[in-house]
C-alpha atoms as a PDB file:
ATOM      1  CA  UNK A   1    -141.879-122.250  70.024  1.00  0.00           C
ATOM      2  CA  UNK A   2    -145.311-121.321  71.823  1.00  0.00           C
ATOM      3  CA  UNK A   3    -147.354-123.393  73.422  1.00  0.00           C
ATOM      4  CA  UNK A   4    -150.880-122.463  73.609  1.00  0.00           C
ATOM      5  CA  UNK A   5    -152.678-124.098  76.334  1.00  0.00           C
ATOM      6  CA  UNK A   6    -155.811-126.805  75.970  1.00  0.00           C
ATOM      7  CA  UNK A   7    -159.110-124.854  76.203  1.00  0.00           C
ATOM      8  CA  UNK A   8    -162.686-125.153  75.158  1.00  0.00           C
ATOM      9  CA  UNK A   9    -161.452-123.314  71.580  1.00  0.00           C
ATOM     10  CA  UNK A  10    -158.659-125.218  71.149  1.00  0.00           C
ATOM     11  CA  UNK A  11    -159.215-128.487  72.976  1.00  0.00           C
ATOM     12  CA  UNK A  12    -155.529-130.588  72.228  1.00  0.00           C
ATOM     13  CA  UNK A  13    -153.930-126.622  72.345  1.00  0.00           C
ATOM     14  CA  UNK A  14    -151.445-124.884  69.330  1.00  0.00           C
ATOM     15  CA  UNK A  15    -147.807-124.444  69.287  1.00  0.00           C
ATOM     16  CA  UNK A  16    -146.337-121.661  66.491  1.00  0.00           C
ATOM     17  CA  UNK A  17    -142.692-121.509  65.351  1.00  0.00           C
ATOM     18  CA  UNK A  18    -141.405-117.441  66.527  1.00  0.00           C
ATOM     19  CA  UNK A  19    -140.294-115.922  63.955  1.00  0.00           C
ATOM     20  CA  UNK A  20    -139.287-112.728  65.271  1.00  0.00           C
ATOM     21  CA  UNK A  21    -139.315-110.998  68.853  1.00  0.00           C
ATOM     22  CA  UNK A  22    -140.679-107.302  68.007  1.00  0.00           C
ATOM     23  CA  UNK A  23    -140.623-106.798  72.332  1.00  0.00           C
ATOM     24  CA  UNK A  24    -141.452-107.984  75.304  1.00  0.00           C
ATOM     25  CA  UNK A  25    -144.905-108.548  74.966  1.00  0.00           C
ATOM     26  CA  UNK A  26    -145.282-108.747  70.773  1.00  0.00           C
ATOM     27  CA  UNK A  27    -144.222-112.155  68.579  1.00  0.00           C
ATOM     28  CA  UNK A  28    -144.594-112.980  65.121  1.00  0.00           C
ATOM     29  CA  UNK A  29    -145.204-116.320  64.803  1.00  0.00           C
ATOM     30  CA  UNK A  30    -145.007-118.929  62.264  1.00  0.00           C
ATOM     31  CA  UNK A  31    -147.842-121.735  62.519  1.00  0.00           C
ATOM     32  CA  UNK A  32    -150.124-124.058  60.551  1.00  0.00           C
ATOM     33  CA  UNK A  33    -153.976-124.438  60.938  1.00  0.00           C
ATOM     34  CA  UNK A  34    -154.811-121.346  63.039  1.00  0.00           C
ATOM     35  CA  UNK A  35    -156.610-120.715  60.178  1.00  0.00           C
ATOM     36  CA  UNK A  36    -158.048-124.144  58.834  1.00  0.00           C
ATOM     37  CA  UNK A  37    -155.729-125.849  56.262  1.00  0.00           C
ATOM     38  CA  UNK A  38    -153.640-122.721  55.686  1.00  0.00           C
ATOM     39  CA  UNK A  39    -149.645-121.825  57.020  1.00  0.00           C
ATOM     40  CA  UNK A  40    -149.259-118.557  58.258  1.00  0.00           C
ATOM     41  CA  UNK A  41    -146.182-116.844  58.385  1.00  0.00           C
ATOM     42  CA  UNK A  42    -145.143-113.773  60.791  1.00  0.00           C
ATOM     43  CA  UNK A  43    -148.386-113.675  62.516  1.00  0.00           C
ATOM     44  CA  UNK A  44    -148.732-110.705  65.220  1.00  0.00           C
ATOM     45  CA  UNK A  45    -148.882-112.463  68.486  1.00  0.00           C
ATOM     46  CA  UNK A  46    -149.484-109.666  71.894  1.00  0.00           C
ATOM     47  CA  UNK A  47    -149.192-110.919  75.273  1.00  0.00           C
ATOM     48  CA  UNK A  48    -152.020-109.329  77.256  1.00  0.00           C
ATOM     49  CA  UNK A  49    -151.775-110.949  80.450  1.00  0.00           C
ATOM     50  CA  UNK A  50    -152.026-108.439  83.241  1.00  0.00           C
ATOM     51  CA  UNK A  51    -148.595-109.309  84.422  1.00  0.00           C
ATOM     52  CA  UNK A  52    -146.606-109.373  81.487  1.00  0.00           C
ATOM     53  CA  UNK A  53    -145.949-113.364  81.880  1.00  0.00           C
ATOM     54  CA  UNK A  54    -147.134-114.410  78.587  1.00  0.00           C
ATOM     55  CA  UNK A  55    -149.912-116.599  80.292  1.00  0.00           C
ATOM     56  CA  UNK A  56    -152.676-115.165  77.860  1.00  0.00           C
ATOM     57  CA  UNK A  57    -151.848-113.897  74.612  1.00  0.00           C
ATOM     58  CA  UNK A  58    -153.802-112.891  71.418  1.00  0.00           C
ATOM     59  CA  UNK A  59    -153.412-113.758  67.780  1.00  0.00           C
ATOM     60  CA  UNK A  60    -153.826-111.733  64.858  1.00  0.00           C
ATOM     61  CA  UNK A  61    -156.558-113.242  62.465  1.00  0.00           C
ATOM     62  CA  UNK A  62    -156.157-112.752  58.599  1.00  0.00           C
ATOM     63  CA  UNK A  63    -157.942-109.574  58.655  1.00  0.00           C
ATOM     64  CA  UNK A  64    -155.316-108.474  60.906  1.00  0.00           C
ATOM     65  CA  UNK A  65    -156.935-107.652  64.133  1.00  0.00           C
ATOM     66  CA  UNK A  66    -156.449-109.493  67.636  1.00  0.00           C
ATOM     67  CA  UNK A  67    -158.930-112.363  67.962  1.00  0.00           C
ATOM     68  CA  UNK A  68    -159.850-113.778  71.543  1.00  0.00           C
ATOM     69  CA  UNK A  69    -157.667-114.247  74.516  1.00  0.00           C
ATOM     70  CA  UNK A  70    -155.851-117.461  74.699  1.00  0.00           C
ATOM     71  CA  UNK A  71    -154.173-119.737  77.328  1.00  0.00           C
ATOM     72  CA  UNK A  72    -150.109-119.541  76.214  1.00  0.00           C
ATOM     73  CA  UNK A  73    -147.979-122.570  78.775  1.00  0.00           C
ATOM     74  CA  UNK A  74    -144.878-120.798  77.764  1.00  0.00           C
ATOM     75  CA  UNK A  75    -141.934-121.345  75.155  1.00  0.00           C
ATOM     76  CA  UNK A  76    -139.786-123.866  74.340  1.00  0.00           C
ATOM     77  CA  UNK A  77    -136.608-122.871  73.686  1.00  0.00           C
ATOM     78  CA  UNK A  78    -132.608-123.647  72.873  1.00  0.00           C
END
């Protein structure tokens, strides 16, 4: 799981389900209501923090390009 961090867009944060690790720095992600009322399934998530830390990251919209940079806490994982 990701775990987008609070910010002025999204003000409680986002979490997605990860789907599939394509590298280091690209997801796709499996989430509900990044677009309102709508599941998405194997959406392109790119880390583009300078570092490489996934600490920002950017998610593909439904048109399929990378929307605006977001605050990412980190993963939860097993």
């Amino acid at each position: 799981v990701i775990a987008f961090a609070s910010s002025r867009s999204m003000p409680k944060g986002h979490v997605g389900v990860v789907s599939k690790v394509l590298s280091d720095r690209e997801i796709l992600v499996d989430q509900a209501n990044w677009e309102r009322n709508r599941v998405t399934q194997d959406t392109l998530v790119v880390d583009v923090s300078a570092t490489g830390d996934w600490s920002q990251g950017k998610v593909a919209n439904d048109a399929g390009t990378l929307g605006r940079v977001n605050p990412v806490n980190g993963f939860i994982y097993n």
